[in-house]
PDB file of N, CA and C in Angstrom:
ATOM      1  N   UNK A   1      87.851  91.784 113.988  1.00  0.00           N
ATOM      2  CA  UNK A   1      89.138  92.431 113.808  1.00  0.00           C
ATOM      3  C   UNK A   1      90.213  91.367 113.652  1.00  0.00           C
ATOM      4  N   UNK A   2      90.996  91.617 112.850  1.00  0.00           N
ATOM      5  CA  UNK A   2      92.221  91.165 112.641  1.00  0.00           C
ATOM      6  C   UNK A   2      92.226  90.369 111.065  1.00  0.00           C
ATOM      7  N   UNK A   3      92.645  89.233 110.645  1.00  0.00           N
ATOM      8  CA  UNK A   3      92.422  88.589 109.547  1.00  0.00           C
ATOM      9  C   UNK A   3      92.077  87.250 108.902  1.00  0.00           C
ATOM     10  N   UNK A   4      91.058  88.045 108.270  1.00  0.00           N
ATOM     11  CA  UNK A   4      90.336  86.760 107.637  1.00  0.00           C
ATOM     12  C   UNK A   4      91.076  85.849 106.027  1.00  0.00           C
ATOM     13  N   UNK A   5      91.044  85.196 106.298  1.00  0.00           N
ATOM     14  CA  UNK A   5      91.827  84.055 104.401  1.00  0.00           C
ATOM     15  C   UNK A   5      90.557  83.295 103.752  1.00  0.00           C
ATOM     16  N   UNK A   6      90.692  83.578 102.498  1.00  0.00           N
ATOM     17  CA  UNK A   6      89.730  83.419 101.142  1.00  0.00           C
ATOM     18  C   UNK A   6      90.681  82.500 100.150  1.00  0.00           C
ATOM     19  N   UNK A   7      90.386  81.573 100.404  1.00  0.00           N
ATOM     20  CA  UNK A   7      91.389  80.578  99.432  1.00  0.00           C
ATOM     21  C   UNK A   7      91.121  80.867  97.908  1.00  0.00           C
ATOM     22  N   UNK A   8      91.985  81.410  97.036  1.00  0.00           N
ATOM     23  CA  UNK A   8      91.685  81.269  96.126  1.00  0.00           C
ATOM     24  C   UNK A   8      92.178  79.812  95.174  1.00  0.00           C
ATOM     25  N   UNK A   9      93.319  79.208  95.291  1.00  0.00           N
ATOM     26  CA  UNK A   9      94.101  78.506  94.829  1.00  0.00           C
ATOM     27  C   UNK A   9      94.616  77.238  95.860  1.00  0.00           C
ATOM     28  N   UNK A  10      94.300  75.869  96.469  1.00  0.00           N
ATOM     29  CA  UNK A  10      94.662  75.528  97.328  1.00  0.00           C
ATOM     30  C   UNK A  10      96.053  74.919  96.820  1.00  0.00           C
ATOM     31  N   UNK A  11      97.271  74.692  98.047  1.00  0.00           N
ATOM     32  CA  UNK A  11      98.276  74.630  97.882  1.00  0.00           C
ATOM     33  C   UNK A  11      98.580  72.708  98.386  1.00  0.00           C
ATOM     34  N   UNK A  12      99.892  72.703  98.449  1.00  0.00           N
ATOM     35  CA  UNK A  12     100.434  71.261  98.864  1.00  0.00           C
ATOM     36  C   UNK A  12     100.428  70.430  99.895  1.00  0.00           C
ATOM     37  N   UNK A  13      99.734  70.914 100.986  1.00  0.00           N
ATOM     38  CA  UNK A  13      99.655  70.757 102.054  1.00  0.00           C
ATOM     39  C   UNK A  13     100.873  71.115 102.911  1.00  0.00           C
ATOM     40  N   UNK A  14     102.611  71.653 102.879  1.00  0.00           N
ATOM     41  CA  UNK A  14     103.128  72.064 103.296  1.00  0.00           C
ATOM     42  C   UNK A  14     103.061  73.302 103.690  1.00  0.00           C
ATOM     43  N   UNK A  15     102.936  73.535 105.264  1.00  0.00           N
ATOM     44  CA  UNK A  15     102.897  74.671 106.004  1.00  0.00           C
ATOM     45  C   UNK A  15     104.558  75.507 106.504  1.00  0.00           C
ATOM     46  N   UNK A  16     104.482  76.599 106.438  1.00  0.00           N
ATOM     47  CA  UNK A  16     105.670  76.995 106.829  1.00  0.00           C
ATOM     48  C   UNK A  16     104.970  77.502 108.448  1.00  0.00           C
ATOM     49  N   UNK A  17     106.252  76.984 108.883  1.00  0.00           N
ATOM     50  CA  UNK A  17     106.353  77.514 110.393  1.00  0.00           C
ATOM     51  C   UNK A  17     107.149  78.935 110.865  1.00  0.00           C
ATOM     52  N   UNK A  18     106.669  79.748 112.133  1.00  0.00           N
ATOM     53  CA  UNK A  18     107.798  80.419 112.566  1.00  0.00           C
ATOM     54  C   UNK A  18     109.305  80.343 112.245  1.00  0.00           C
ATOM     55  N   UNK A  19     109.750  81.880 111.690  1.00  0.00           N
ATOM     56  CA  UNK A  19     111.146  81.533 111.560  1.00  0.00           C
ATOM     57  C   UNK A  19     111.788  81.281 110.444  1.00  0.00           C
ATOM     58  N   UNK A  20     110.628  80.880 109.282  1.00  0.00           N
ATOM     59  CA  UNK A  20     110.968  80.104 107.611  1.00  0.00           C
ATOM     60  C   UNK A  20     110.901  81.243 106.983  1.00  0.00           C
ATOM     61  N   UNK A  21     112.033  81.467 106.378  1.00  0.00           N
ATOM     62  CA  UNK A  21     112.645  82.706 105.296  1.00  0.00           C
ATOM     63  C   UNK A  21     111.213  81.884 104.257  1.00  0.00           C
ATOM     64  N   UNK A  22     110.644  82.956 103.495  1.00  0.00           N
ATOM     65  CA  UNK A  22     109.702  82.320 102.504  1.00  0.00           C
ATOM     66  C   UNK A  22     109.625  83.576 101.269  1.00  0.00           C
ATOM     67  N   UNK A  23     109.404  82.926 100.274  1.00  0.00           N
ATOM     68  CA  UNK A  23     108.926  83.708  99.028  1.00  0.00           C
ATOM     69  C   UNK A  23     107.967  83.359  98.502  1.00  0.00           C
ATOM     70  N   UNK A  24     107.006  85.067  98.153  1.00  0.00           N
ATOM     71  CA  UNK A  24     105.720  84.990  97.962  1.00  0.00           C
ATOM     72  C   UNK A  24     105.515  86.580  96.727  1.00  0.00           C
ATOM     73  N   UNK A  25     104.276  86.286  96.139  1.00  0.00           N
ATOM     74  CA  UNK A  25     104.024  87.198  95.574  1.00  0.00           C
ATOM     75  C   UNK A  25     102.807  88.042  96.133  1.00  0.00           C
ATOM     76  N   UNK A  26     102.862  89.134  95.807  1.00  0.00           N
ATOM     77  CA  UNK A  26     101.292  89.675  95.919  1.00  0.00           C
ATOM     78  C   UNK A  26     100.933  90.997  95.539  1.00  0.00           C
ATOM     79  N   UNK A  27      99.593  91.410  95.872  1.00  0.00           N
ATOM     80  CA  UNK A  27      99.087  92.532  95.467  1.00  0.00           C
ATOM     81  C   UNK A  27      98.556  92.799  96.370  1.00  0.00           C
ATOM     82  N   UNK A  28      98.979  94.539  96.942  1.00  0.00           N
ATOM     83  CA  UNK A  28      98.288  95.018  98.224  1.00  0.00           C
ATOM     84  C   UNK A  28      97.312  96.190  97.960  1.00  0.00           C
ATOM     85  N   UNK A  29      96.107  95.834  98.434  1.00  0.00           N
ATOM     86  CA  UNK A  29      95.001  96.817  97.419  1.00  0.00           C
ATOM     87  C   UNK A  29      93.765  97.785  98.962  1.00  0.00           C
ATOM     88  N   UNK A  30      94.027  98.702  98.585  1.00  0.00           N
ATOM     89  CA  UNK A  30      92.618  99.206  99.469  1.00  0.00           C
ATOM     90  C   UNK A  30      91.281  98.257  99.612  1.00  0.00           C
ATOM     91  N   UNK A  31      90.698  98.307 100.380  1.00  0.00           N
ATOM     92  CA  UNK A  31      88.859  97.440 100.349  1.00  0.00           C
ATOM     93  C   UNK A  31      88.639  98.295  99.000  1.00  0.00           C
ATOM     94  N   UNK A  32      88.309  99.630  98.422  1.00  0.00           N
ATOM     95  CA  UNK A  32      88.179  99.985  97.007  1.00  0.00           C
ATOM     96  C   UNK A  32      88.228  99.731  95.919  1.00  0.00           C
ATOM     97  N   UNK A  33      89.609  98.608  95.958  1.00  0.00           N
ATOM     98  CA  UNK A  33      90.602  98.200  94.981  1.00  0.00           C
ATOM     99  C   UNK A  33      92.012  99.027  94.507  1.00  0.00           C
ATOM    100  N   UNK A  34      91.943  99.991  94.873  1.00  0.00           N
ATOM    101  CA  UNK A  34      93.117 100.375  94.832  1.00  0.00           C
ATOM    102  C   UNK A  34      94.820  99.719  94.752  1.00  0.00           C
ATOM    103  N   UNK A  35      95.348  99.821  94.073  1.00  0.00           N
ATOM    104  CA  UNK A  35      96.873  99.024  94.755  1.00  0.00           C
ATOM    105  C   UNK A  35      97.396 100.251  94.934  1.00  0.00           C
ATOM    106  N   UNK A  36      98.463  99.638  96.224  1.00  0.00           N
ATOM    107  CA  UNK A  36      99.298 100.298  96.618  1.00  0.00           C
ATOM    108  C   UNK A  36     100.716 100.247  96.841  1.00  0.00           C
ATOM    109  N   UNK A  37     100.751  98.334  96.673  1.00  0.00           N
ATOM    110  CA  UNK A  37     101.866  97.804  96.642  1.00  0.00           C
ATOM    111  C   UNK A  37     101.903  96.079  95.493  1.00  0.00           C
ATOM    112  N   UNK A  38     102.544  95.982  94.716  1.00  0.00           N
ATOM    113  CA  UNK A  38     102.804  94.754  94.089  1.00  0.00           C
ATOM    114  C   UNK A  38     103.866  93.945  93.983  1.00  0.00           C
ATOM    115  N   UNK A  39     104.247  92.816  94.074  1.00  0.00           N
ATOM    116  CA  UNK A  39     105.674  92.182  93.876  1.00  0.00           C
ATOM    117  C   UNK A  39     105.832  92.078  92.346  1.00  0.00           C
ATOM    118  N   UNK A  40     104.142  91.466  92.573  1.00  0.00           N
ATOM    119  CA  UNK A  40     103.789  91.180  90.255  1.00  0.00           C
ATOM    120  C   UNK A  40     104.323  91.990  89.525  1.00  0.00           C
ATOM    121  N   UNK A  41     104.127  93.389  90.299  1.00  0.00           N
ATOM    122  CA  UNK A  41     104.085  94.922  89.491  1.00  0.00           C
ATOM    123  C   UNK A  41     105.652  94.542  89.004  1.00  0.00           C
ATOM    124  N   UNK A  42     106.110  94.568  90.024  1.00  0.00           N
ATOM    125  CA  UNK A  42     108.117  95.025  90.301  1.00  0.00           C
ATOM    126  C   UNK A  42     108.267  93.914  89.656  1.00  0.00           C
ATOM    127  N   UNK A  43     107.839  92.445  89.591  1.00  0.00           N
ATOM    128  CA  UNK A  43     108.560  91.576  88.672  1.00  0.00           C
ATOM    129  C   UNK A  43     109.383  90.703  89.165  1.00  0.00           C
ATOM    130  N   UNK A  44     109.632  90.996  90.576  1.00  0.00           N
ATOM    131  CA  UNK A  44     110.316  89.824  91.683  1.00  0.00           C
ATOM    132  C   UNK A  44     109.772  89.161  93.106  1.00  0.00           C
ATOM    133  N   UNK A  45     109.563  88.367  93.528  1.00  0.00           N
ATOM    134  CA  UNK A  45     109.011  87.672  94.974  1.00  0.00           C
ATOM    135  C   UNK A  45     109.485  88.828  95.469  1.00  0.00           C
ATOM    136  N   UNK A  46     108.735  88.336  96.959  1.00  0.00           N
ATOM    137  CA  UNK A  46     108.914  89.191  97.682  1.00  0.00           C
ATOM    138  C   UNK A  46     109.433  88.407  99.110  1.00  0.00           C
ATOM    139  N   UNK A  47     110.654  88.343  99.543  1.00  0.00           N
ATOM    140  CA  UNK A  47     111.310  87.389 100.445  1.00  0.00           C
ATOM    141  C   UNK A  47     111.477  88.234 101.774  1.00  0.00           C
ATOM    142  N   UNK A  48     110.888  87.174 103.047  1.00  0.00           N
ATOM    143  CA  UNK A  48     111.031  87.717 104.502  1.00  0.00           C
ATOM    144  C   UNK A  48     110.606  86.580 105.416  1.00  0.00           C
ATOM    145  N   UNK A  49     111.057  86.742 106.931  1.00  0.00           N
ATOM    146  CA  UNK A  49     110.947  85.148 107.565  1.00  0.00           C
ATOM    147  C   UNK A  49     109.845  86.050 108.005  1.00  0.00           C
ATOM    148  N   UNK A  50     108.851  84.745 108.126  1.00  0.00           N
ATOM    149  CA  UNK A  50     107.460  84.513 108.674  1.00  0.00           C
ATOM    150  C   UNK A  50     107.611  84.697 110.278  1.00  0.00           C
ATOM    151  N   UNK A  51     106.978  85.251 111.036  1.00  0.00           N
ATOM    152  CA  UNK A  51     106.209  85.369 112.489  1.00  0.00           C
ATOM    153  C   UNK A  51     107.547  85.540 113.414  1.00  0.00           C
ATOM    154  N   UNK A  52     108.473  86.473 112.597  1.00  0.00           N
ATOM    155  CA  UNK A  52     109.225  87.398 113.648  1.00  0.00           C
ATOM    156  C   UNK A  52     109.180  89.298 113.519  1.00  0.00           C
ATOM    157  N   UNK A  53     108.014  89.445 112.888  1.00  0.00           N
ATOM    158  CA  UNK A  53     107.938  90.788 112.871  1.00  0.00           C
ATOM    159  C   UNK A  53     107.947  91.523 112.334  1.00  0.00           C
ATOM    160  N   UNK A  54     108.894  90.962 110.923  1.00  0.00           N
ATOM    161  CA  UNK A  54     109.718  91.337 109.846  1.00  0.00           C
ATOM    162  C   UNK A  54     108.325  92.213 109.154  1.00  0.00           C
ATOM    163  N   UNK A  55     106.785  91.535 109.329  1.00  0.00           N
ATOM    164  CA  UNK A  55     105.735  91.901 108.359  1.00  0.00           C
ATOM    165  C   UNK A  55     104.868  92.541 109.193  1.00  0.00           C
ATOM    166  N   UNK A  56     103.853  92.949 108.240  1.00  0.00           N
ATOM    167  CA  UNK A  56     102.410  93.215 109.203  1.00  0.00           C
ATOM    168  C   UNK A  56     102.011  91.892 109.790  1.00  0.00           C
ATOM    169  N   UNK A  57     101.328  92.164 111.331  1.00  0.00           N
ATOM    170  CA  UNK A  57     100.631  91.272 111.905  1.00  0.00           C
ATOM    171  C   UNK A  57      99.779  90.352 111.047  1.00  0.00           C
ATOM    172  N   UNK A  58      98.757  91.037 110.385  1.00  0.00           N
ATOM    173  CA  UNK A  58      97.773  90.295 109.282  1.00  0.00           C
ATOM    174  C   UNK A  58      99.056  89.480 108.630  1.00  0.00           C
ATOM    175  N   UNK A  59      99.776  89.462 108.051  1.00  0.00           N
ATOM    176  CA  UNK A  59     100.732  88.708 107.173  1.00  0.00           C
ATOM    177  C   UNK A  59     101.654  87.623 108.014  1.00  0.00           C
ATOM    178  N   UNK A  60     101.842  87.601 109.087  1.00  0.00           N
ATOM    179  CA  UNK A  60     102.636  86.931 110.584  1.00  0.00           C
ATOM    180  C   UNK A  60     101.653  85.979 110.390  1.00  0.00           C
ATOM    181  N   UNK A  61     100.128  86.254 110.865  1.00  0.00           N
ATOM    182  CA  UNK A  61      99.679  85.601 110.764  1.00  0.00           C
ATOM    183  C   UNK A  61      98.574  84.209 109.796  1.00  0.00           C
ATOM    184  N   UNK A  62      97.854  85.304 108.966  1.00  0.00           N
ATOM    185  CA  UNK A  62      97.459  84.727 107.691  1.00  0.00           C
ATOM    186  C   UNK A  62      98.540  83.860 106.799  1.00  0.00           C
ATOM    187  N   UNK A  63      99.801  84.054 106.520  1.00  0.00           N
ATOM    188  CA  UNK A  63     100.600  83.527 106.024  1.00  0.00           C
ATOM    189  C   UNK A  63     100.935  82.238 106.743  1.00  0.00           C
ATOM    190  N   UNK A  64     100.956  82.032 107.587  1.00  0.00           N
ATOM    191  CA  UNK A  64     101.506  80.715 108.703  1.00  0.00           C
ATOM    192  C   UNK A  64      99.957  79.783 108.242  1.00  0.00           C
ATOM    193  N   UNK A  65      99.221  80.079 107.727  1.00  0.00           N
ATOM    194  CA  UNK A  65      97.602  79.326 107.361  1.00  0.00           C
ATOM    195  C   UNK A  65      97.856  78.824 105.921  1.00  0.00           C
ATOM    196  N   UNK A  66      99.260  78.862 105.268  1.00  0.00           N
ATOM    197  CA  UNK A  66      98.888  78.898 103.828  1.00  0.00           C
ATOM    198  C   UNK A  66      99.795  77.891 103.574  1.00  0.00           C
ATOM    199  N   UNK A  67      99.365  76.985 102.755  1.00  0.00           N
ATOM    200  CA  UNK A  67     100.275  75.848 102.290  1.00  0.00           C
ATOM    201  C   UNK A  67     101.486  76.538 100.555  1.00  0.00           C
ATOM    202  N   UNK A  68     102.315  75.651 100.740  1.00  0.00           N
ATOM    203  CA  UNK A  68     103.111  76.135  99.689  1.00  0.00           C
ATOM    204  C   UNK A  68     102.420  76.016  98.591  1.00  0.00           C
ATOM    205  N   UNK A  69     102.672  77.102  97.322  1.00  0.00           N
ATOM    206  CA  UNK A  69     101.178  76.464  95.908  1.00  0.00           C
ATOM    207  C   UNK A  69     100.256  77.501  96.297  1.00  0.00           C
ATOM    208  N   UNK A  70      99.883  77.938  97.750  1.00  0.00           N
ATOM    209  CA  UNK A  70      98.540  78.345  97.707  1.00  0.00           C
ATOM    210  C   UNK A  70      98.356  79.846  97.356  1.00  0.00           C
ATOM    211  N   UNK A  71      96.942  79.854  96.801  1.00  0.00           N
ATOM    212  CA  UNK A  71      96.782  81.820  96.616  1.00  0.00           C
ATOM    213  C   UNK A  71      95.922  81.946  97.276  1.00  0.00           C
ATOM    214  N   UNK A  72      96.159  83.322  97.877  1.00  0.00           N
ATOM    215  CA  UNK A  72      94.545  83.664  99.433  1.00  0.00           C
ATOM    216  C   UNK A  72      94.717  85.172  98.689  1.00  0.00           C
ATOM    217  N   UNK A  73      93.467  85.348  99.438  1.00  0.00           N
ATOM    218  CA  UNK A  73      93.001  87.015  99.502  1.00  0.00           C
ATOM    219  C   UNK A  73      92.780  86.692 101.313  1.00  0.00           C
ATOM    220  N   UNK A  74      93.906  88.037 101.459  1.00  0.00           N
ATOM    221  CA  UNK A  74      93.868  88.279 103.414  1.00  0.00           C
ATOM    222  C   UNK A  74      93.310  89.589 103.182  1.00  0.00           C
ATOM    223  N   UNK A  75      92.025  89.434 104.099  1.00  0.00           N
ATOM    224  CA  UNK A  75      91.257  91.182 104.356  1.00  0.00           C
ATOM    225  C   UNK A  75      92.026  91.173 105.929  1.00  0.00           C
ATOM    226  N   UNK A  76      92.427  92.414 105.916  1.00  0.00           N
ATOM    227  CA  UNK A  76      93.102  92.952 107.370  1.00  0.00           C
ATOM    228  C   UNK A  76      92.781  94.313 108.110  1.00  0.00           C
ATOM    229  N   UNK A  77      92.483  93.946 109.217  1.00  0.00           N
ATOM    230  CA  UNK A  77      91.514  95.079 109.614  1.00  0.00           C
ATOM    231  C   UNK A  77      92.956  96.035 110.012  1.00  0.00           C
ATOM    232  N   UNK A  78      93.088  97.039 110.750  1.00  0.00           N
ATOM    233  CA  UNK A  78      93.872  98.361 110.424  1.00  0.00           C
ATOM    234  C   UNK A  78      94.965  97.957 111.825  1.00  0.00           C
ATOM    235  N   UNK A  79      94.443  97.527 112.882  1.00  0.00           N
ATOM    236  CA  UNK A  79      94.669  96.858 113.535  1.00  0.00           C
ATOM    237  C   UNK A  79      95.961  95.874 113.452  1.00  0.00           C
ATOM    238  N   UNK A  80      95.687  94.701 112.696  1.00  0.00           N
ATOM    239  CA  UNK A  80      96.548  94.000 112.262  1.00  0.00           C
ATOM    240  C   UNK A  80      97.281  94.446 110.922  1.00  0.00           C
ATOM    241  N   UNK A  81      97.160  95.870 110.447  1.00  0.00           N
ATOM    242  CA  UNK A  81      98.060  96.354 109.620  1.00  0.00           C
ATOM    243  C   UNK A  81      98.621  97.262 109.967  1.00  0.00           C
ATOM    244  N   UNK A  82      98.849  98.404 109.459  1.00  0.00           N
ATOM    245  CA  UNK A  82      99.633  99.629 109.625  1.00  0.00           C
ATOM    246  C   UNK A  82      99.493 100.313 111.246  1.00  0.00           C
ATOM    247  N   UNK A  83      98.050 100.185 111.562  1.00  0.00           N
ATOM    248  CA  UNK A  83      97.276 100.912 112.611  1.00  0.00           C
ATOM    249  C   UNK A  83      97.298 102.539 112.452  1.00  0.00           C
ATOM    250  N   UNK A  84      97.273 103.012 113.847  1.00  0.00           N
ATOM    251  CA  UNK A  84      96.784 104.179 113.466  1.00  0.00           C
ATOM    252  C   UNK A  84      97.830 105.502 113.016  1.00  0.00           C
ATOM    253  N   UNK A  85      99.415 104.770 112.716  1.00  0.00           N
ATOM    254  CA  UNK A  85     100.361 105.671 112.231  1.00  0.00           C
ATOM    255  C   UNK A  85     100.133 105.386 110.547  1.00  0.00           C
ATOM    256  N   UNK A  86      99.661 104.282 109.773  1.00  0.00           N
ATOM    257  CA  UNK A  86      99.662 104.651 108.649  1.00  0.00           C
ATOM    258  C   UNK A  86     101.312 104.049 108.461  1.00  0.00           C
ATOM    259  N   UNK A  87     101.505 104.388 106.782  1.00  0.00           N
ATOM    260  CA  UNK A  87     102.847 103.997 106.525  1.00  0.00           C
ATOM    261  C   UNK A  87     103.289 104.519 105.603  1.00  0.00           C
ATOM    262  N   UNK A  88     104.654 105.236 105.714  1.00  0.00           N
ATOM    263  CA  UNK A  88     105.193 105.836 105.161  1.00  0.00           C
ATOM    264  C   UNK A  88     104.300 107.008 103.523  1.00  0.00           C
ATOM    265  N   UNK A  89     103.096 107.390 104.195  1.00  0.00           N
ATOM    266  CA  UNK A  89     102.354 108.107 103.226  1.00  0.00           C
ATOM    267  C   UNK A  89     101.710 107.949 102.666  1.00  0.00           C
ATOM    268  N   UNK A  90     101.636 106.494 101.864  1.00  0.00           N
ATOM    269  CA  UNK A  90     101.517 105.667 100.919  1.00  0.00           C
ATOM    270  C   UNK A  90      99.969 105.285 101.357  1.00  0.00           C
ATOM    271  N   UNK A  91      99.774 104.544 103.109  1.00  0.00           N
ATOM    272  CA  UNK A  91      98.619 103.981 103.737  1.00  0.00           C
ATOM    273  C   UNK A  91      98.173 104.460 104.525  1.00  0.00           C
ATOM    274  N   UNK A  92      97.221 105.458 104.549  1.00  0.00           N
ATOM    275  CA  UNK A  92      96.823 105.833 105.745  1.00  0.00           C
ATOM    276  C   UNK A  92      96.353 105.628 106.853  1.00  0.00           C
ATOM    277  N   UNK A  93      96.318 106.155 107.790  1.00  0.00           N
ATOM    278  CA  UNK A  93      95.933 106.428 109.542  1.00  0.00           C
ATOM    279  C   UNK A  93      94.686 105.289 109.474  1.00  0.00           C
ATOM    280  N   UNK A  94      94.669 104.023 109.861  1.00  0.00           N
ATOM    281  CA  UNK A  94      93.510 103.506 110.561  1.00  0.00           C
ATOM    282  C   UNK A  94      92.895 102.311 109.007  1.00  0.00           C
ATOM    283  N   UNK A  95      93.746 102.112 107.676  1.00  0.00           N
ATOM    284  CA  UNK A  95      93.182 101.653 106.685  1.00  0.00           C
ATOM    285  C   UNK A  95      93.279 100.065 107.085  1.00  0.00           C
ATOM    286  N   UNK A  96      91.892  99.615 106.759  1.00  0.00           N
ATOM    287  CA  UNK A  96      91.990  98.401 106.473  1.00  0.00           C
ATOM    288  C   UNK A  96      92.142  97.674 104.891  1.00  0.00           C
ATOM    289  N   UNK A  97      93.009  96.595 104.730  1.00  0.00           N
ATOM    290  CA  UNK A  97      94.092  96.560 103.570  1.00  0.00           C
ATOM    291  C   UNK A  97      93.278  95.098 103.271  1.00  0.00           C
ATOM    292  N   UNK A  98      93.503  94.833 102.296  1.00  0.00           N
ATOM    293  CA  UNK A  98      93.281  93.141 101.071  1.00  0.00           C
ATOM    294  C   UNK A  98      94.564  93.286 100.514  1.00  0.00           C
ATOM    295  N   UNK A  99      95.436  91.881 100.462  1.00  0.00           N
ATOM    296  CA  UNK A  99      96.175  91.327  99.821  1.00  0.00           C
ATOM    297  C   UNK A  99      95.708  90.155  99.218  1.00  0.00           C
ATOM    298  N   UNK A 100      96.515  90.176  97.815  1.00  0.00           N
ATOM    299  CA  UNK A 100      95.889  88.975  97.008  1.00  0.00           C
ATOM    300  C   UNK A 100      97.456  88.083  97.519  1.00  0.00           C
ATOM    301  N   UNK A 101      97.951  86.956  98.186  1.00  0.00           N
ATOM    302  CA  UNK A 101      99.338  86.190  98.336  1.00  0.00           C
ATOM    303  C   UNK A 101      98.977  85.454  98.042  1.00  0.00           C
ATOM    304  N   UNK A 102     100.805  84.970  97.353  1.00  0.00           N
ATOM    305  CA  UNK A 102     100.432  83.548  96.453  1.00  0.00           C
ATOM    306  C   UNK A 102     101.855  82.671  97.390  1.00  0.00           C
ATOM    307  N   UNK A 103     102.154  82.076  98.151  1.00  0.00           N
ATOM    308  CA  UNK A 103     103.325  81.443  98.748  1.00  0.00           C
ATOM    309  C   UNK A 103     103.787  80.826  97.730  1.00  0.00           C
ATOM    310  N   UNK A 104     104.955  81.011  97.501  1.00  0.00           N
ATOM    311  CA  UNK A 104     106.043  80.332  96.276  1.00  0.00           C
ATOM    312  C   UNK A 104     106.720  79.357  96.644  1.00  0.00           C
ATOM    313  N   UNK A 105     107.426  79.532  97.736  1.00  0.00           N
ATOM    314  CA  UNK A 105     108.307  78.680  98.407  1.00  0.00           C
ATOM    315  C   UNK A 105     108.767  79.006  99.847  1.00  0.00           C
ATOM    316  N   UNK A 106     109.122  77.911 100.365  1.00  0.00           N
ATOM    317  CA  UNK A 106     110.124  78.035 101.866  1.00  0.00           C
ATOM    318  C   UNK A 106     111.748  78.135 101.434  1.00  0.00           C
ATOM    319  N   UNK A 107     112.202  79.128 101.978  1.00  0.00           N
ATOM    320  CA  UNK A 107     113.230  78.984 101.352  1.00  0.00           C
ATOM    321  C   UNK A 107     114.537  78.726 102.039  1.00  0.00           C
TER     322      UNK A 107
END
């Protein structure tokens, strides 16, 4: 339980820490493949500070593992995502989620 990182792309060796406003792209997809959410889609980053809450747990944490440059696939068990309220309709009760993130920058 919780989340695993699949490097697809390795990055610069710069880590962002707690607290770092950062911009990133991604694609948020069911284990199925499904999407449910994209930044790619919409056409703009997607900007929020890292490991105050702002995100899902899986993303607090998997993200703090990723150098700037880098692309991961985070599998996140339901747990470290939505849990068992689901979100706003869209994710349901108990889903475990894959994001494809690409960290852009610290900003």
């Amino acid at each position: 339980m919780g989340v695993t990182k699949t490097v697809q792309k390795q990055g610069n060796g710069v880590y962002p820490k707690r607290g770092d406003k950062l911009s990133m792209h991604y694609d948020g997809t069911f284990p199925d493949g499904r999407v449910f959410d994209s930044s790619r889609r919409k056409g703009r980053p997607f900007q929020f500070t890292i490991g105050v809450g702002q995100v899902i747990k899986g993303w607090d944490e998997g993200v703090l593992q990723m150098s700037v440059g880098e692309r991961s696939t985070l599998h996140i068990t339901s747990d470290y995502g939505y849990g068992a309220s689901g979100a706003g309709g869209v994710i349901p009760p108990n889903a475990d989620l894959v994001f494809d993130v690409e960290l852009l920058a610290i900003l």
